[in-house]
N, C-alpha and C. Protein backbone atom coordinates (compact mmCIF):
# COMPACT_ATOMS: atom_id res chain seq x y z
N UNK A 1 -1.92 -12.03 3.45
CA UNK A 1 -2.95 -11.02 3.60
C UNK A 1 -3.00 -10.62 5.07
N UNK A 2 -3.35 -9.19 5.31
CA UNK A 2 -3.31 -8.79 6.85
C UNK A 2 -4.27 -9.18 7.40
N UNK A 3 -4.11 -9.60 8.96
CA UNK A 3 -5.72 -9.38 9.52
C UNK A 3 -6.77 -8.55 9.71
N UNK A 4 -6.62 -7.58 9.30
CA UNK A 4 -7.39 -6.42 9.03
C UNK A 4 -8.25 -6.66 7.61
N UNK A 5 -7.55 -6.94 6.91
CA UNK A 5 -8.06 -7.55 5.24
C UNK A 5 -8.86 -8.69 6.45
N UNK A 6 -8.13 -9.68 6.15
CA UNK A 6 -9.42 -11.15 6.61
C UNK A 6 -10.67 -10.78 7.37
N UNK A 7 -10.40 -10.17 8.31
CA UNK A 7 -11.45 -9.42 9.74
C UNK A 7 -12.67 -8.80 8.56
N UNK A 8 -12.26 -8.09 7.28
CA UNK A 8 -12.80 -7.35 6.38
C UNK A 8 -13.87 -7.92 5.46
N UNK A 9 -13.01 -8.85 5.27
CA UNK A 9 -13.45 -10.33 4.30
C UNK A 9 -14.69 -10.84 4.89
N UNK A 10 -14.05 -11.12 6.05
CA UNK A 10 -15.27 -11.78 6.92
C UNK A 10 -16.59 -11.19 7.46
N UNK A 11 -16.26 -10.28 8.00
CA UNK A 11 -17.56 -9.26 7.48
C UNK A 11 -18.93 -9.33 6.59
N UNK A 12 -17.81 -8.94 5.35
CA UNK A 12 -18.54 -8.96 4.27
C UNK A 12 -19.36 -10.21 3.81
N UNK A 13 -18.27 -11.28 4.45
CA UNK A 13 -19.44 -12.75 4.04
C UNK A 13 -20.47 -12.85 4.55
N UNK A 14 -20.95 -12.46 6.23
CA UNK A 14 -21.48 -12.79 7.43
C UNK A 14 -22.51 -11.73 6.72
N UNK A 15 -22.05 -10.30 6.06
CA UNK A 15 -23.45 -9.15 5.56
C UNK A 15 -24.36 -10.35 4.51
N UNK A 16 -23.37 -10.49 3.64
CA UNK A 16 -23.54 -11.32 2.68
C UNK A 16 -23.37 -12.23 2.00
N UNK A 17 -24.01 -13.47 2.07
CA UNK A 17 -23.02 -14.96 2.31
C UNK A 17 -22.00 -14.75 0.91
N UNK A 18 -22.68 -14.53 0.17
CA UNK A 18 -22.33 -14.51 -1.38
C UNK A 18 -21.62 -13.59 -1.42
N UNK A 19 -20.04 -12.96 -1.70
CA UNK A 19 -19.29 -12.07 -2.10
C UNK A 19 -18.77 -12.25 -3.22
N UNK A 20 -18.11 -11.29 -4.10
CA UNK A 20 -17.63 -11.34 -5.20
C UNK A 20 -16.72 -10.00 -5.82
N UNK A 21 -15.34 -9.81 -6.20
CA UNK A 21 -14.72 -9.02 -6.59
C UNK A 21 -15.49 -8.10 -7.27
N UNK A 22 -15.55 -6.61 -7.20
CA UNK A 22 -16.31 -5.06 -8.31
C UNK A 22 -15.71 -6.04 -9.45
N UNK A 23 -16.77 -5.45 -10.12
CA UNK A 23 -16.61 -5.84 -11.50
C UNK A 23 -15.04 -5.84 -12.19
N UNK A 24 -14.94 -4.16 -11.97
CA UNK A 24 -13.06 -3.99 -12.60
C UNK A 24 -12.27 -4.65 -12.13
N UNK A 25 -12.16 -5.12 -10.96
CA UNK A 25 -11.17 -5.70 -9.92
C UNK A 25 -10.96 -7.34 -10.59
N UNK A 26 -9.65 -7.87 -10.36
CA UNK A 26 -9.60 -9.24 -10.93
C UNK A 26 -9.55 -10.13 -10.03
N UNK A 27 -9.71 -9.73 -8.46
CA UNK A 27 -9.38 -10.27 -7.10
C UNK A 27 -9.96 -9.74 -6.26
N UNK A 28 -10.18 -10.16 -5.13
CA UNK A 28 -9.79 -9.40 -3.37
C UNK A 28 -8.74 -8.73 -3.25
N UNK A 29 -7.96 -8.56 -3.51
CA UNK A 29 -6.58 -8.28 -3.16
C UNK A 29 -6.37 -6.84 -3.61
N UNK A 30 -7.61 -6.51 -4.82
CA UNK A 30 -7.23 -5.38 -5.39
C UNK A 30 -8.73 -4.65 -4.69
N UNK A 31 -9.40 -4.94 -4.06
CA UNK A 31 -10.36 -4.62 -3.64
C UNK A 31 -10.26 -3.73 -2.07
N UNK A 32 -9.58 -3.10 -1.90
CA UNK A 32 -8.99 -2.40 -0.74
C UNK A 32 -8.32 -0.81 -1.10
N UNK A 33 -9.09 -0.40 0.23
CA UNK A 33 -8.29 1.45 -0.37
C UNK A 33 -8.52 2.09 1.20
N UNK A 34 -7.02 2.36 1.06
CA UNK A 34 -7.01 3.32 2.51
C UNK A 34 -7.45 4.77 2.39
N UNK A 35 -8.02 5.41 3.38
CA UNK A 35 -8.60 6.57 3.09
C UNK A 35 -8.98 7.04 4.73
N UNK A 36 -8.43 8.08 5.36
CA UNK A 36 -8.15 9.11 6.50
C UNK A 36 -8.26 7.38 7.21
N UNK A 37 -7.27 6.75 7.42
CA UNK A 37 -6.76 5.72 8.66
C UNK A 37 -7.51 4.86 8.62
N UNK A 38 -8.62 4.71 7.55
CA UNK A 38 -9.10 3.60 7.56
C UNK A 38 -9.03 2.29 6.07
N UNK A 39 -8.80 1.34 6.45
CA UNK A 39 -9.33 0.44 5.25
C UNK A 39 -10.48 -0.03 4.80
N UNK A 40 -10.84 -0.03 3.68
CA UNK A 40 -12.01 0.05 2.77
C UNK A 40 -11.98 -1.30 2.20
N UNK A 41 -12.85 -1.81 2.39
CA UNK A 41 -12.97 -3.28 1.17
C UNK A 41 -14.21 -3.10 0.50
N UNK A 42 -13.95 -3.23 -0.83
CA UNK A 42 -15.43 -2.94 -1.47
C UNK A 42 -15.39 -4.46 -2.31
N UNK A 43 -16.56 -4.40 -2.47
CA UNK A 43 -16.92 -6.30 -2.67
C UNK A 43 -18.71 -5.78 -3.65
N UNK A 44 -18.92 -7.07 -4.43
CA UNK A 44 -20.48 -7.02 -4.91
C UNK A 44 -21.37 -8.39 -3.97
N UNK A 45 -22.27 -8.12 -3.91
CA UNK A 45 -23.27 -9.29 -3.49
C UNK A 45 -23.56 -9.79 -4.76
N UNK A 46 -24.55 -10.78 -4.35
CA UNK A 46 -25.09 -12.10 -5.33
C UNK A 46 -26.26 -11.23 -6.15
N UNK A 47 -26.62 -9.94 -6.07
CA UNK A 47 -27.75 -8.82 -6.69
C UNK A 47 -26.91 -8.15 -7.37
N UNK A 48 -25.55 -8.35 -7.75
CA UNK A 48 -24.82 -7.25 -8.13
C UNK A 48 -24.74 -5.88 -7.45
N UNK A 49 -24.62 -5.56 -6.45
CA UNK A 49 -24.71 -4.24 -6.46
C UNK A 49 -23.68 -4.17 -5.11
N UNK A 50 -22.85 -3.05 -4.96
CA UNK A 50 -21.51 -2.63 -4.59
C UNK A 50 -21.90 -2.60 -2.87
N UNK A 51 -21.09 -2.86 -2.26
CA UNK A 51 -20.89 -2.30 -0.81
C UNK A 51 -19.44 -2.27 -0.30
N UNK A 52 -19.51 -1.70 0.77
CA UNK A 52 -17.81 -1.29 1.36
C UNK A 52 -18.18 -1.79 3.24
N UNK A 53 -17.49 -2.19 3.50
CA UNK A 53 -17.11 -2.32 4.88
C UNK A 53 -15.32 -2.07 4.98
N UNK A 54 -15.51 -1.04 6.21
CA UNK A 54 -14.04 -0.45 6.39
C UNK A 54 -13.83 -0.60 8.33
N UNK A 55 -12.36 -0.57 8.49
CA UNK A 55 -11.94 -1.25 9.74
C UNK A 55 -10.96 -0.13 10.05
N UNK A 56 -10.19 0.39 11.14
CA UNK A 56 -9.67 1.52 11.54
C UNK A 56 -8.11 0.73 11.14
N UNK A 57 -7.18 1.51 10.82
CA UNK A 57 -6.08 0.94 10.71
C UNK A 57 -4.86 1.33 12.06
N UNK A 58 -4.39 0.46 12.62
CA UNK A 58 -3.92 0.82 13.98
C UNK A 58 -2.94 1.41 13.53
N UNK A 59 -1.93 2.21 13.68
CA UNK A 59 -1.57 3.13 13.92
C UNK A 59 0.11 2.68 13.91
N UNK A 60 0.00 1.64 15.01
CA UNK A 60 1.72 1.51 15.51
C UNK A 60 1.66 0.43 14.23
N UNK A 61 1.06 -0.27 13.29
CA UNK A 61 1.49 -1.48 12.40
C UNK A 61 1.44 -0.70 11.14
N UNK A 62 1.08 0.86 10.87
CA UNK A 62 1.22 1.52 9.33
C UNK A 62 2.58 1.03 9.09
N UNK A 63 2.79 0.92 7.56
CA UNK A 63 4.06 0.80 6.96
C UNK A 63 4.94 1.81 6.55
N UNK A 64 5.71 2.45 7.10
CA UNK A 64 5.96 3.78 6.76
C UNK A 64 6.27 4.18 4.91
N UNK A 65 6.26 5.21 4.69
CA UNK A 65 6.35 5.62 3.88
C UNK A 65 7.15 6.72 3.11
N UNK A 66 8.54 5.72 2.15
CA UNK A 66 9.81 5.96 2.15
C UNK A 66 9.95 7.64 1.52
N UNK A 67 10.73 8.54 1.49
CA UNK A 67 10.67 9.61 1.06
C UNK A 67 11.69 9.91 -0.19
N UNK A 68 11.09 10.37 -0.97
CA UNK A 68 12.33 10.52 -2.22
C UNK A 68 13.41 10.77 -1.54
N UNK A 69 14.50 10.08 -2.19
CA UNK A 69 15.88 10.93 -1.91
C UNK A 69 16.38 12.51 -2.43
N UNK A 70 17.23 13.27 -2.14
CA UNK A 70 17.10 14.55 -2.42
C UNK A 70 18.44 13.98 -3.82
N UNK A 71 18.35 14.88 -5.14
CA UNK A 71 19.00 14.51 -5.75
C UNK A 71 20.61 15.06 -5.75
N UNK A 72 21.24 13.78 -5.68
CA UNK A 72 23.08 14.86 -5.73
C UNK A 72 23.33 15.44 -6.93
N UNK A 73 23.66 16.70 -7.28
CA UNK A 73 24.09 16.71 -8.30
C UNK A 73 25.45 16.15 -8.77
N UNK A 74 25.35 16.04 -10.28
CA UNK A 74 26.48 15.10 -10.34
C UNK A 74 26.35 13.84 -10.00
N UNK A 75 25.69 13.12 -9.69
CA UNK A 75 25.58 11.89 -8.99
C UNK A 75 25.85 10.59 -10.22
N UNK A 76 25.16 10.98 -11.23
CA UNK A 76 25.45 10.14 -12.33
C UNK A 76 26.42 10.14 -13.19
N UNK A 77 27.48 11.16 -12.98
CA UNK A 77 28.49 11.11 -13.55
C UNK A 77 29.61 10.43 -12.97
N UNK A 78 30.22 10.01 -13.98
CA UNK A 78 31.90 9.25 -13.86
C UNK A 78 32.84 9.75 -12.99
N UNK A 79 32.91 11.02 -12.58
CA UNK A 79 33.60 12.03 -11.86
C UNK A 79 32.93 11.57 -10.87
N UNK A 80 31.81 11.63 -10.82
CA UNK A 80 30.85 12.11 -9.49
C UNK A 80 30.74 10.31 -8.57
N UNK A 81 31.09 9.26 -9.51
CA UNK A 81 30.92 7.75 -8.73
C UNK A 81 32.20 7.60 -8.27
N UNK A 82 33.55 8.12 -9.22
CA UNK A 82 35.14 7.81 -8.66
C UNK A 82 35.52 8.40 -7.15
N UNK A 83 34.87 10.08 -7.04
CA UNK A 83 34.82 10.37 -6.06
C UNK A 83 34.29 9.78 -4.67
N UNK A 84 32.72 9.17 -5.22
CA UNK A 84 32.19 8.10 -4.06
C UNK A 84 33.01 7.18 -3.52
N UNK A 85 33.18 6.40 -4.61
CA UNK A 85 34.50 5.22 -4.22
C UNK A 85 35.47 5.63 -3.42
N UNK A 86 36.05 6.71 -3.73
CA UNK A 86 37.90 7.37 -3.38
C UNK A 86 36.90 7.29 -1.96
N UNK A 87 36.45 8.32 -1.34
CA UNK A 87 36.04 8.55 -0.73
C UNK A 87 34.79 7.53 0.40
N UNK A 88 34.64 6.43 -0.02
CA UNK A 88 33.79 5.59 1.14
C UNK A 88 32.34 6.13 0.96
N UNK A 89 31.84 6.68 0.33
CA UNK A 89 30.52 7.23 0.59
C UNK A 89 30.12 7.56 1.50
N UNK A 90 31.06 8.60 1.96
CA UNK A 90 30.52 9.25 3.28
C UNK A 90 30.25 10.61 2.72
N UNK A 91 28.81 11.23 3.78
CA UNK A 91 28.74 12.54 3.07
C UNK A 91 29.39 13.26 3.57
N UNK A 92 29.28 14.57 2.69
CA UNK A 92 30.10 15.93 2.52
C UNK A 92 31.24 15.85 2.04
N UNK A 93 31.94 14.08 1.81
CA UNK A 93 33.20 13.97 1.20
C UNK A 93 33.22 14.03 -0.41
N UNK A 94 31.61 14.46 -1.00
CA UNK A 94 31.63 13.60 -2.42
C UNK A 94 31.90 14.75 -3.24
């Protein structure tokens, strides 16, 4: 778990000694939602009733976020993998 989660966690105990997963949630773990750079932990107290404490997310530790590949045509064909091979998978050779 990140320190940003724990830092979050902890929080929430210190608001409220008593924490406990939203109802839907089957964990902590699922209890987190990023939203404009920040993280969200939403948790219930010992009254049932919902709260969120959220922490800024730094910036240089985001995980980037991979981008579809563009599709080759042909790529799944038999023609289209012999050529890869012949060729090293280098582009513009395929």
């Amino acid at each position: 778990m990140g320190t940003l989660k724990e830092r979050l966690i902890r929080k929430a105990i210190r608001r409220h000694s008593n924490i406990f997963p939203c109802e839907t949630k089957a964990g902590f773990g699922r209890s987190f939602t990023r939203a404009n750079g920040r993280l969200l932990f939403w948790y219930n107290s010992a009254d049932d009733s919902t709260h969120v404490v959220s922490g800024k997310i730094n910036p240089s530790r985001r995980i980037p976020v991979r981008k579809p590949q563009a599709k080759v045509q042909g790529a799944g064909t038999a023609a289209a993998t012999a050529r890869r091979r012949r060729n090293g998978n280098r582009p513009g050779l395929n």
